[in-house]
Protein backbone atom coordinates (compact mmCIF):
# COMPACT_ATOMS: atom_id res chain seq x y z
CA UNK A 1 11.74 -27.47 -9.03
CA UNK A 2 10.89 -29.74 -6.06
CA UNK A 3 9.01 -32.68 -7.80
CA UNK A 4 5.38 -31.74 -6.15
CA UNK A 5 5.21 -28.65 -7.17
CA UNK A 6 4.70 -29.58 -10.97
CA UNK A 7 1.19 -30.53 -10.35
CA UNK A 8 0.32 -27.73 -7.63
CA UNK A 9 1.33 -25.34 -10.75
CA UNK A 10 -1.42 -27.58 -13.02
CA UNK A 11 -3.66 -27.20 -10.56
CA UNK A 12 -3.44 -23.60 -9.85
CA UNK A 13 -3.34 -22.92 -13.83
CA UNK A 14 -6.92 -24.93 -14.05
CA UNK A 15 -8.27 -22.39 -11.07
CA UNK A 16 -7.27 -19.70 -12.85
CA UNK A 17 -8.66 -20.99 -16.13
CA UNK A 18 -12.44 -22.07 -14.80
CA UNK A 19 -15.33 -19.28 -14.15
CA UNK A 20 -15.14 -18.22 -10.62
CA UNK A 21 -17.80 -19.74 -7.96
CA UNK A 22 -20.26 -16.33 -6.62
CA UNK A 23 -20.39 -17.56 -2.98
CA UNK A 24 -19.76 -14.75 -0.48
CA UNK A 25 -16.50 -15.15 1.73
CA UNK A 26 -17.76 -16.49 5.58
CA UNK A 27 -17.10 -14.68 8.40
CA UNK A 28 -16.77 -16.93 11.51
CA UNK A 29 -15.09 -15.91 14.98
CA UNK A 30 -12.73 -18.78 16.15
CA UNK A 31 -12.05 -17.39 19.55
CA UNK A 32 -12.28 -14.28 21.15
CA UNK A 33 -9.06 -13.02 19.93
CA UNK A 34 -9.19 -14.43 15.94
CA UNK A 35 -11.59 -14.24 13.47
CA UNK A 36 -11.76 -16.51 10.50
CA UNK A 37 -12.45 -15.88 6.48
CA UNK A 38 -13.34 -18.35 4.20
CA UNK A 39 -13.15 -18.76 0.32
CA UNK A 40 -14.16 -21.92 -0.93
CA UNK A 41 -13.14 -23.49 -4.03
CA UNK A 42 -13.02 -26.41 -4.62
CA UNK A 43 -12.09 -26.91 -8.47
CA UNK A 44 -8.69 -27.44 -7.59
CA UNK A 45 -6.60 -29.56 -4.27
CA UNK A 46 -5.02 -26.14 -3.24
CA UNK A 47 -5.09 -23.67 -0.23
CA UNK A 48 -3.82 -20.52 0.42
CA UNK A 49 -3.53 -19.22 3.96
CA UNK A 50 -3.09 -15.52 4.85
CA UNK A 51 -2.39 -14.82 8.57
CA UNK A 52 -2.79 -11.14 9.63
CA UNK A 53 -2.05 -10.14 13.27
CA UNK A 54 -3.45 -6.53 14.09
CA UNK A 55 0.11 -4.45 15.05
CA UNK A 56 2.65 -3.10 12.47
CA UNK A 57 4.99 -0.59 11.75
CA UNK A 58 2.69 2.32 12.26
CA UNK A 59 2.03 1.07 15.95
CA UNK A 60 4.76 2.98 18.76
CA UNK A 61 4.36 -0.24 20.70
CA UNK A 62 5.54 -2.36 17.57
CA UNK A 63 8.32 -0.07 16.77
CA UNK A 64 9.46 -0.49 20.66
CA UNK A 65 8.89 -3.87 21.35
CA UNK A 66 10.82 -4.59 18.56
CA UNK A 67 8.48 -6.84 16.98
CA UNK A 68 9.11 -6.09 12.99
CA UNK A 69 12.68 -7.73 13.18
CA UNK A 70 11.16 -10.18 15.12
CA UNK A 71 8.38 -11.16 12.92
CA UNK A 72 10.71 -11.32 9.82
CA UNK A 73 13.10 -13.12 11.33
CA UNK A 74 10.94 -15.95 12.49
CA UNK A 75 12.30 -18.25 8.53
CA UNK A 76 16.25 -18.17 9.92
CA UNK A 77 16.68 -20.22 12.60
CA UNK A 78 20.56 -21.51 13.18
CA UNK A 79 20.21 -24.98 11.64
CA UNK A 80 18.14 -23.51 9.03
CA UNK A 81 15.17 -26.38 9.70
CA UNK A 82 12.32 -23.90 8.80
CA UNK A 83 13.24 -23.17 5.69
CA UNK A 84 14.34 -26.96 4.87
CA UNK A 85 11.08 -28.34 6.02
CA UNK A 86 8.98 -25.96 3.94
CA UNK A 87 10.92 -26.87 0.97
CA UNK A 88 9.95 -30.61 1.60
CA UNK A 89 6.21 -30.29 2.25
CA UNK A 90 6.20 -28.20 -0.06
CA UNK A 91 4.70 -24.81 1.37
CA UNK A 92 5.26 -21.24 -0.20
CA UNK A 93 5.53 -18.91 2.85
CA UNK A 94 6.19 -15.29 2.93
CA UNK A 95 6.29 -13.01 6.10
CA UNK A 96 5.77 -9.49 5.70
CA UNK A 97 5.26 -5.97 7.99
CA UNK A 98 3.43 -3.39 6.54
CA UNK A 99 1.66 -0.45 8.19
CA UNK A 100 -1.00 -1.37 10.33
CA UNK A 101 -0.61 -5.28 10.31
CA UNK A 102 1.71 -8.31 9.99
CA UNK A 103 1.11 -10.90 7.51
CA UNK A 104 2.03 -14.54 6.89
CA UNK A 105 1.12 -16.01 3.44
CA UNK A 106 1.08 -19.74 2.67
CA UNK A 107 -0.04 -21.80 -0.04
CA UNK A 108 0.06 -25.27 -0.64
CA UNK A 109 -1.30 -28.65 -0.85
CA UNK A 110 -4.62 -29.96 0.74
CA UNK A 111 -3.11 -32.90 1.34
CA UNK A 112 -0.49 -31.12 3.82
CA UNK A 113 -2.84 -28.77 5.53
CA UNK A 114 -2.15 -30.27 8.94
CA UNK A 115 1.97 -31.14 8.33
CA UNK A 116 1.76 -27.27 7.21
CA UNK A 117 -0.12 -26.22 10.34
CA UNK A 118 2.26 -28.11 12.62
CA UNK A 119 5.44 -25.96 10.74
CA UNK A 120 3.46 -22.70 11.17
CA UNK A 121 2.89 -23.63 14.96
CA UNK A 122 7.02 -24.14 14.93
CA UNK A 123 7.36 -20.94 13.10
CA UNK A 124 5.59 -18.98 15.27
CA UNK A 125 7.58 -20.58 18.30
CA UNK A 126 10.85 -20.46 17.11
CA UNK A 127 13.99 -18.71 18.83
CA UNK A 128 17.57 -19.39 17.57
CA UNK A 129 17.30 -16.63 14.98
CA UNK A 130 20.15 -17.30 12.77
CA UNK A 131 23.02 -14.40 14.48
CA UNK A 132 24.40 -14.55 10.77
CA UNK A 133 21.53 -13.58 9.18
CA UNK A 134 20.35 -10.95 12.08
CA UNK A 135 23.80 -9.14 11.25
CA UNK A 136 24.04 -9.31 7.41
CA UNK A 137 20.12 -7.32 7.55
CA UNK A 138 21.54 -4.29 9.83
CA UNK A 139 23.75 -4.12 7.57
CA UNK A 140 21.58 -4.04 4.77
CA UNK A 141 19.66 -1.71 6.26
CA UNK A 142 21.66 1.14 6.06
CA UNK A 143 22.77 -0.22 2.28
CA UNK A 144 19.11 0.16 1.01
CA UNK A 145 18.16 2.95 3.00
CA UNK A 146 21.37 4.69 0.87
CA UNK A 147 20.13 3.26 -2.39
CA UNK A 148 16.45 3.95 -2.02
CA UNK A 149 17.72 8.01 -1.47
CA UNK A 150 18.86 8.17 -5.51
CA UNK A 151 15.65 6.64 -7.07
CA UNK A 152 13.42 9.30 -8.34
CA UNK A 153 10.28 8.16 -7.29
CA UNK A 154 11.10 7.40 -3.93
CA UNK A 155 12.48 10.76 -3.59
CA UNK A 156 9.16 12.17 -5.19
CA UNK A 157 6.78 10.20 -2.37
CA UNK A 158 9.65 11.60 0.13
CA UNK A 159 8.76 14.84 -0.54
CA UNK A 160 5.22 14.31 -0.87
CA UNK A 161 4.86 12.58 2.73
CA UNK A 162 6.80 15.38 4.00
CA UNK A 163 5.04 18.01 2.68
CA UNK A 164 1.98 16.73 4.20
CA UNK A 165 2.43 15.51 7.21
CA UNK A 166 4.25 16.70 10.59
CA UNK A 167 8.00 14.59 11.43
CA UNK A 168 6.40 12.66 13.67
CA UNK A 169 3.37 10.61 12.02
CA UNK A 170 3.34 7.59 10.88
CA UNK A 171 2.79 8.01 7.43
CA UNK A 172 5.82 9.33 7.15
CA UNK A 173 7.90 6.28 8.09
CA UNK A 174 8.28 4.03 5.25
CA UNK A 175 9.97 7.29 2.97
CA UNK A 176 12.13 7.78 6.09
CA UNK A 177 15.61 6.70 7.18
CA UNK A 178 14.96 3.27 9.22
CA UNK A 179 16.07 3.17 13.24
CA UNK A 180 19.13 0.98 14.06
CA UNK A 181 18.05 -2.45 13.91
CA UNK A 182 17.71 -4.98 16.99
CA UNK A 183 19.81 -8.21 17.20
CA UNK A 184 18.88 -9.48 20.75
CA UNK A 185 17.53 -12.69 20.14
CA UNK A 186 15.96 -12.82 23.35
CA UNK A 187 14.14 -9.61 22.54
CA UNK A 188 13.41 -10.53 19.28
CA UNK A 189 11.38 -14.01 20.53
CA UNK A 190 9.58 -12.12 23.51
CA UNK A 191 8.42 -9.36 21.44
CA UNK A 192 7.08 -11.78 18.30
CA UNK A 193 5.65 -13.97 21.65
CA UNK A 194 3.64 -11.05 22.63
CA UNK A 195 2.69 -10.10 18.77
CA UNK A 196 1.04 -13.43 17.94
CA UNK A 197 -1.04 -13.43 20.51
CA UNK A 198 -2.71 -10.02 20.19
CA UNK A 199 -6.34 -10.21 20.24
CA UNK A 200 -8.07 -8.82 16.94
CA UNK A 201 -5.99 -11.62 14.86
CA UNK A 202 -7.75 -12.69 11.44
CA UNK A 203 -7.34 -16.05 9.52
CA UNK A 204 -8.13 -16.15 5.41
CA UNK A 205 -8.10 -19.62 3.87
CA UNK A 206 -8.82 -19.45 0.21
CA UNK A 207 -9.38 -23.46 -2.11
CA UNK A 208 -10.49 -26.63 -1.31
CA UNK A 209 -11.28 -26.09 2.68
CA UNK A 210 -14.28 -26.78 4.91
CA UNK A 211 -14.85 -25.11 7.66
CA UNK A 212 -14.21 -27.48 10.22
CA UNK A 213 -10.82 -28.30 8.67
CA UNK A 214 -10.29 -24.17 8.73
CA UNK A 215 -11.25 -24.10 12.19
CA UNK A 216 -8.89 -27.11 13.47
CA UNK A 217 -5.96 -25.09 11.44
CA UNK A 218 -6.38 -22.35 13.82
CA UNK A 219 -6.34 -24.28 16.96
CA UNK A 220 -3.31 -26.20 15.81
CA UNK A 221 -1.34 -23.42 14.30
CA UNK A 222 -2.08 -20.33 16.91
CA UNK A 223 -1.21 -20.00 20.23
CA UNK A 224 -3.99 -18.70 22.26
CA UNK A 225 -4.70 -14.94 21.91
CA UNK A 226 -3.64 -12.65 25.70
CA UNK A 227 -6.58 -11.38 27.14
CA UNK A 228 -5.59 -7.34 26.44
CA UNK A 229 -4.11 -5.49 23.83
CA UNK A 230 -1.05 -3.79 25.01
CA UNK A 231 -1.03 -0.28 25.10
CA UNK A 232 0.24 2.16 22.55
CA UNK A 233 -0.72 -0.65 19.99
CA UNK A 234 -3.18 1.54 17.62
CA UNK A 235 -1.21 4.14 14.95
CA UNK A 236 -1.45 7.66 16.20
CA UNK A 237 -2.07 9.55 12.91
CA UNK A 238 -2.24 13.19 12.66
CA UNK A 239 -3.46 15.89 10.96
CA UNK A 240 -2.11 17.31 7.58
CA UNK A 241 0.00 20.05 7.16
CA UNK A 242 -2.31 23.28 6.62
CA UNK A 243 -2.00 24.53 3.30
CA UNK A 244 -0.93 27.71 4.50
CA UNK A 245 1.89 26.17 6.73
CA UNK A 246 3.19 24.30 3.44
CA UNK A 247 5.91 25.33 0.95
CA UNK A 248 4.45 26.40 -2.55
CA UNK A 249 6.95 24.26 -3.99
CA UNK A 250 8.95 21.44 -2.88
CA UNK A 251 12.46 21.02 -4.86
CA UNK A 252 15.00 17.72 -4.02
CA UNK A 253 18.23 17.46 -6.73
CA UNK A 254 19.88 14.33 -7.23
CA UNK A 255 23.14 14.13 -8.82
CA UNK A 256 22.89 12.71 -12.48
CA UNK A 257 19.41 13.24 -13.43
CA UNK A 258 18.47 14.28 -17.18
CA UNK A 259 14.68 14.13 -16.45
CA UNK A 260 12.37 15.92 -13.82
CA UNK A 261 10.03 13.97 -12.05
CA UNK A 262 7.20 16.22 -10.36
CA UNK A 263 3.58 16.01 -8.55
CA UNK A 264 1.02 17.94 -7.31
CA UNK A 265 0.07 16.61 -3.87
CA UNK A 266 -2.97 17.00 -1.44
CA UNK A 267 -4.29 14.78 1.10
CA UNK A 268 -6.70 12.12 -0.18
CA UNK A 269 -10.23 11.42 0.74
CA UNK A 270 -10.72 7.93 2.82
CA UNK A 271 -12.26 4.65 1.33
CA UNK A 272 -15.37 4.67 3.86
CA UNK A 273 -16.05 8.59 3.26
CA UNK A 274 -19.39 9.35 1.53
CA UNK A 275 -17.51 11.36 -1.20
CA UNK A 276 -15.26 8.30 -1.71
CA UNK A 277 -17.49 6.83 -5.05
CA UNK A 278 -17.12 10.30 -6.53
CA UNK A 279 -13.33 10.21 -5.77
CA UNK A 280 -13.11 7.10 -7.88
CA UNK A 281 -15.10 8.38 -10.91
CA UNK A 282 -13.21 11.82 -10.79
CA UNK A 283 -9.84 9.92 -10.24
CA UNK A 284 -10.02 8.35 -12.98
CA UNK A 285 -10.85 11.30 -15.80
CA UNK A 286 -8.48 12.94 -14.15
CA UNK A 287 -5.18 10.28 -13.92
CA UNK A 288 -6.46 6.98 -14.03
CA UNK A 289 -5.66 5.61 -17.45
CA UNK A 290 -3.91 6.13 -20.83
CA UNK A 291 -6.73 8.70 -21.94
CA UNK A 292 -6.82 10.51 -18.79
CA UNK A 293 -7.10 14.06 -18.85
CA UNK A 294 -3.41 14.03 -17.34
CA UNK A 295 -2.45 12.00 -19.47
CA UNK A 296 -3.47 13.61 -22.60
CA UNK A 297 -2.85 16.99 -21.92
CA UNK A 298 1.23 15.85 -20.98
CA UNK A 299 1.53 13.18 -23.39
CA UNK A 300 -0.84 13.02 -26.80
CA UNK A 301 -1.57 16.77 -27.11
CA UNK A 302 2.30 18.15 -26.61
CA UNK A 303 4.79 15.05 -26.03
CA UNK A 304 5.85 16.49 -22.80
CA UNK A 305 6.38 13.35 -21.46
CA UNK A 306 5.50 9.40 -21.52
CA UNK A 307 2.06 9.59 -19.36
CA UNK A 308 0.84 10.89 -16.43
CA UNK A 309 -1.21 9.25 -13.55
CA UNK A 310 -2.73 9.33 -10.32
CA UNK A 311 -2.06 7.37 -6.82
CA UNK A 312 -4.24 7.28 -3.78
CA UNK A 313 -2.24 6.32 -0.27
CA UNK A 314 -5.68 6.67 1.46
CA UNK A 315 -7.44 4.04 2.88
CA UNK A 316 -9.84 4.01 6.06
CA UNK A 317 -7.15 7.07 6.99
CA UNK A 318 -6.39 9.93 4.70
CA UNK A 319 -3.25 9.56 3.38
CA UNK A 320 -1.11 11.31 0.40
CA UNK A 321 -2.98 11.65 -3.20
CA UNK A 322 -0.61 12.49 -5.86
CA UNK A 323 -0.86 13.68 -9.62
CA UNK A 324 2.57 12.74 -11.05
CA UNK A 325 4.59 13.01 -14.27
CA UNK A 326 8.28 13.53 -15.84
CA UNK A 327 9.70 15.27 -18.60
CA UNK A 328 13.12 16.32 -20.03
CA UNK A 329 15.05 18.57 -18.11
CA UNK A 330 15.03 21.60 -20.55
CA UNK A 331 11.15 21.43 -20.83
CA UNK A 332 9.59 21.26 -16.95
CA UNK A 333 8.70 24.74 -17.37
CA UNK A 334 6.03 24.38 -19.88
CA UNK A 335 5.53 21.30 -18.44
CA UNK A 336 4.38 22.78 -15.46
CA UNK A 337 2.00 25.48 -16.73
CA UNK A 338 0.13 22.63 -18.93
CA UNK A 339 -0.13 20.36 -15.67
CA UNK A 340 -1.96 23.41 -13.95
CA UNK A 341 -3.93 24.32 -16.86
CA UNK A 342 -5.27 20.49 -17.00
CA UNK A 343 -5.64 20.51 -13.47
CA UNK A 344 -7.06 24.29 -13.25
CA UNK A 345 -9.84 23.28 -16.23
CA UNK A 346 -10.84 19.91 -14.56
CA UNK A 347 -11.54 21.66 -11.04
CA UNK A 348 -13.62 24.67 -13.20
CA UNK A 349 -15.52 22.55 -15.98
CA UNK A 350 -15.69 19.20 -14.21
CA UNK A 351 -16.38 15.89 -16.32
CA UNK A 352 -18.76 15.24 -19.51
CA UNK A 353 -21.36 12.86 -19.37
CA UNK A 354 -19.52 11.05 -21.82
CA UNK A 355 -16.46 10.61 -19.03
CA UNK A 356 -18.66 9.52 -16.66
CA UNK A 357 -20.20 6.47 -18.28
CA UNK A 358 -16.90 5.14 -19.38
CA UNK A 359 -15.21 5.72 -15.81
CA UNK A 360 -18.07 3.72 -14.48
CA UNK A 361 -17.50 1.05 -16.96
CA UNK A 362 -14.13 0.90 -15.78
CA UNK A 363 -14.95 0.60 -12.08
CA UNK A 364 -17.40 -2.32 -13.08
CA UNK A 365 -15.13 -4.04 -15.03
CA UNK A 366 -12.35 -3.58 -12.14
CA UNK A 367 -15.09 -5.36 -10.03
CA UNK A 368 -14.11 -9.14 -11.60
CA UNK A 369 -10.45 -8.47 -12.34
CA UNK A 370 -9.73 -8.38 -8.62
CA UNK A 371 -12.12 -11.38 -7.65
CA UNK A 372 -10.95 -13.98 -10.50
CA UNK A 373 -8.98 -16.23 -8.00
CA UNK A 374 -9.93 -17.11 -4.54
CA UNK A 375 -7.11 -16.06 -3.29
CA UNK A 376 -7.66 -12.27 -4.77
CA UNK A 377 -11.22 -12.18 -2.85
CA UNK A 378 -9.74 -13.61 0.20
CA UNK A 379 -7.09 -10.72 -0.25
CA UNK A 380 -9.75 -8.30 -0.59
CA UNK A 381 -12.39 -9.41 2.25
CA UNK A 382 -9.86 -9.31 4.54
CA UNK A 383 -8.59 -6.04 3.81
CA UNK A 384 -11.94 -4.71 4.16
CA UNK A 385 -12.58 -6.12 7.32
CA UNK A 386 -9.52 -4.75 8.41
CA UNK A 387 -9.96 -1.38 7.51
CA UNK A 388 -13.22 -1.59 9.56
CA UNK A 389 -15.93 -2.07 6.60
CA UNK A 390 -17.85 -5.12 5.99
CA UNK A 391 -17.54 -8.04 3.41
CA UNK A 392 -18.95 -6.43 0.10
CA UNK A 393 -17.48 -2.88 0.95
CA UNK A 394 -16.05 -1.99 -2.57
CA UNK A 395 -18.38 -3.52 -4.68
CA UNK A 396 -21.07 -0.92 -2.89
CA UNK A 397 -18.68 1.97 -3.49
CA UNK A 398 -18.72 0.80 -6.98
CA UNK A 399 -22.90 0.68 -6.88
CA UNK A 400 -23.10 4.07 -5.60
CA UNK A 401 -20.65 5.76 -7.87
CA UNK A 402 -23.37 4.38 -10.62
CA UNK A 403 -26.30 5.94 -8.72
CA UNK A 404 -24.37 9.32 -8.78
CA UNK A 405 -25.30 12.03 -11.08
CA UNK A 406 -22.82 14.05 -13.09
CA UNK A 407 -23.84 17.02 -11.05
CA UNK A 408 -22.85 15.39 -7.75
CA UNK A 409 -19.72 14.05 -9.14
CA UNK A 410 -18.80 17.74 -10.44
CA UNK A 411 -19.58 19.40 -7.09
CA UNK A 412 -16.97 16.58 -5.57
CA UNK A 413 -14.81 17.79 -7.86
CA UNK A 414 -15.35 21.53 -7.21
CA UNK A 415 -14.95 21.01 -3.86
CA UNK A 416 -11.70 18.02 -3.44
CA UNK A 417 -9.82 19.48 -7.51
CA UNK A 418 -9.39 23.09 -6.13
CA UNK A 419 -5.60 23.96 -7.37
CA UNK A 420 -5.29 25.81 -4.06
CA UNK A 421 -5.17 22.51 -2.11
CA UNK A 422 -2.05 21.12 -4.31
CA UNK A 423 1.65 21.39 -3.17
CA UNK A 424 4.06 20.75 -5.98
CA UNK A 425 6.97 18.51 -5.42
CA UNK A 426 9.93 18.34 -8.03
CA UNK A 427 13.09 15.84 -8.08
CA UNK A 428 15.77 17.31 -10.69
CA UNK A 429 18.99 17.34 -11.53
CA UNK A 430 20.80 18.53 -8.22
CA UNK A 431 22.68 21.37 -9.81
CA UNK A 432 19.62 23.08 -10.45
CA UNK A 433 17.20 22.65 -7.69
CA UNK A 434 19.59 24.59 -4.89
CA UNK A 435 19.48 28.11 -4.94
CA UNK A 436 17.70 28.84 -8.06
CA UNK A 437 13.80 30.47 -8.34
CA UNK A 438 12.36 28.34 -10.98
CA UNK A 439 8.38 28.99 -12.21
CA UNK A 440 5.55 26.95 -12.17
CA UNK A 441 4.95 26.32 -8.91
CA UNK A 442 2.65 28.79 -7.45
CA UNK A 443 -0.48 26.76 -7.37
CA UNK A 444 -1.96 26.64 -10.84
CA UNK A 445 0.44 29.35 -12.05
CA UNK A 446 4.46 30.15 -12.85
CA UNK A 447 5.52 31.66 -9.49
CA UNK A 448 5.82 35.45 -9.55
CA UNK A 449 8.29 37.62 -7.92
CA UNK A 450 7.97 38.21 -4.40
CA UNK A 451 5.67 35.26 -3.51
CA UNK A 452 5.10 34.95 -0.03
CA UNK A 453 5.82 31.38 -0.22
CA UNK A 454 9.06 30.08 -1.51
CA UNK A 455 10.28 26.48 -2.97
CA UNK A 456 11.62 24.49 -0.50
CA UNK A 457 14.41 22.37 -0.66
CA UNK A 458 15.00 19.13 0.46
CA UNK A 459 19.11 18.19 2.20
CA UNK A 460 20.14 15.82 -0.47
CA UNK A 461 21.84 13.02 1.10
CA UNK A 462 23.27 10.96 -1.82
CA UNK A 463 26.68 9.64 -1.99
């Protein structure tokens, strides 16, 4: 361990151990391309930096330009200085590409914020991308993108994205296999030239800043922001499936399997819909934690299986909402029925009043586990700014889910739990999901003969 990172560890171990400060994150706007968040702390000499610009891989022109290579890149230049000089500061970096942004992380020092601003201004300038590097990643690419096709859950989200959505969204992308990946370093360095300097950037500093020292960081570190955004920059998300278009059942074998891994699938509510507080209390009854009603009708009553649980892809855009379990091979069947029984007697009966006042205890108690570093309500302003929603978004979705009454949250549920809205999605042991009818997938029901809608079945691709 480099020598000064021994006390940047003690220091970030007393943050963690003092009682959180209750000042609200500022929102400042640097220029007119980059807005700035601030978290002060300042119980201990550290900062953490998060750098988000507003393109990623759900954006056509980001997928053209090529600007996700480029971005990730940016660490491996041909003498390797980058990396060197971050490991002498020291500075933690991390560059990352998700959906709908880019982000650079940093923490480090106080005492280095501007030796650390001058290596991010390199960073974000650099073009000798290592040509070693460059070509060991395509080849990667096509190494994960084969190992990611035999793990179960991946499979299970496959089938769930592409149950719901058409080939072409978005959504769909990150379950999908990746294009052929661009080595041109002098397309690489034009198209992270461009990225950068996309107006609607955002800068997070979480520790002991001020925010004149925050606002110097930006104007040493960033090049200024273009005038425009290009075009084709925003996702273009579409519609779901309609139920009626969809498969009853979705079915993808892997080779090797002595467990099936299944889900009931719909498409989620968003985080800034009015029904979204009664989504979280229902959510959680239903799949949300060791007791859940999932969870207890497939585990504690029968043994079926280990647990059950609940995910949410949704955020400002609907995206895939999933009910999920697994169970031996010989037992799915019965499996199956039980999972739309539970489901079936949720949607009719709704929750007790009894459920309700724990799930809200839950969501309150949620509230400070996510906001006990400054770094975590950095992490979470920003994403709600992001998403559209101001500072404080959650924490009102969490105050109106209290104001709710049952009877509200049980018309939600009557209206978003309705079995008729679920697709099933099974990944099993390959020899059995081709060609054979298999019950229990006929929403809420074992499939009889003659249903208009047969399983589908997924071209398995493992080698």
């Amino acid at each position: 361990m480099n020598a000064r990172l021994a006390p940047l560890s003690l220091a970030l171990a007393t943050l963690l151990a003092g009682p959180a400060p209750a000042a609200a994150p500022e929102v400042w706007t640097a220029d007119p391309g980059t807005t700035v968040v601030l978290v002060r702390d300042d119980r201990a000499p550290l900062v953490e930096v998060r750098v988000e610009f507003p393109a990623g891989s759900w954006s056509p022109w980001f997928r053209d330009a090529p600007a996700g290579e480029a971005f990730e890149i940016q660490l491996h230049v041909e003498d390797d200085s980058l990396r060197a000089r971050a490991d002498g500061i020291p500075v933690a970096a991390d560059l990352r590409v998700l959906g709908r942004y880019c982000r650079l992380w940093l923490r480090f020092d106080r005492a280095d914020i501007e030796v650390v601003s001058d290596w991010v201004r390199d960073l974000l300038s650099s073009s000798a991308f290592d040509r070693a590097v460059l070509s060991r990643r395509k080849r990667e690419r096509s190494i994960q993108w084969r190992a990611d096709e035999k793990l179960p859950f991946f499979r299970l989200w496959q089938g769930a994205h592409r149950a719901l959505y058409a080939e072409d969204d978005p959504r769909r992308l990150a379950w999908e296999a990746p294009p052929r990946m661009e080595t041109r370093r002098d397309r690489l360095a034009a198209a992270r030239d461009l990225l950068v300097r996309v107006p609607g950037r955002r800068v997070g500093f979480a520790g002991h800043v001020t925010r004149d020292e925050a606002d110097a960081v930006v104007r040493r570190m960033l090049p200024e922001s273009v005038p425009e955004v290009p075009p084709g920059i925003e996702p273009e998300l579409g519609p779901a499936i309609p139920v009626a278009a969809r498969a009853d059942e979705i079915r993808v074998g892997l080779r090797g399997l002595t467990q099936v891994y299944f889900a009931i699938v719909a498409e989620s509510t968003t985080s800034g819909a009015p029904d979204y507080a009664a989504f979280r209390v229902a959510d959680h009854v239903l799949g949300g934690h060791f007791y859940s009603r999932m969870s207890v009708a497939l585990r504690h009553a029968t043994g079926d299986s280990y647990g059950a649980w609940s995910r949410s892809r949704g955020d400002a855009a609907p995206g895939v909402y999933m009910i999920g379990s697994f169970t031996r091979t010989d037992n799915i069947e019965p499996t199956l029925v039980r999972l739309w029984e539970a489901l079936r007697a949720f949607h009719a009966e709704g929750i007790t009043e009894d459920e309700r006042h724990a799930a809200l205890g839950f969501l309150s108690g949620a509230r400070a586990r996510v906001a006990q570093s400054p770094g975590q309500r950095l992490a979470r302003a920003m994403g709600e700014l992001r998403q559209g929603f101001e500072v404080g978004h959650h924490d009102r979705v969490v105050e109106r889910a209290a104001a709710l009454s049952l009877a509200e949250i049980n018309a939600f549920i009557d209206a978003f739990y309705d079995p008729g809205r679920f697709t099933l999605v099974r990944v099993g042991p390959r020899g059995k999901q081709r060609g054979q009818k298999q019950g229990g997938g006929s929403r809420g029901a074992p499939a009889p003969s003659g249903a208009s809608r047969s399983p589908q079945t997924l071209r398995e691709r493992t080698r």
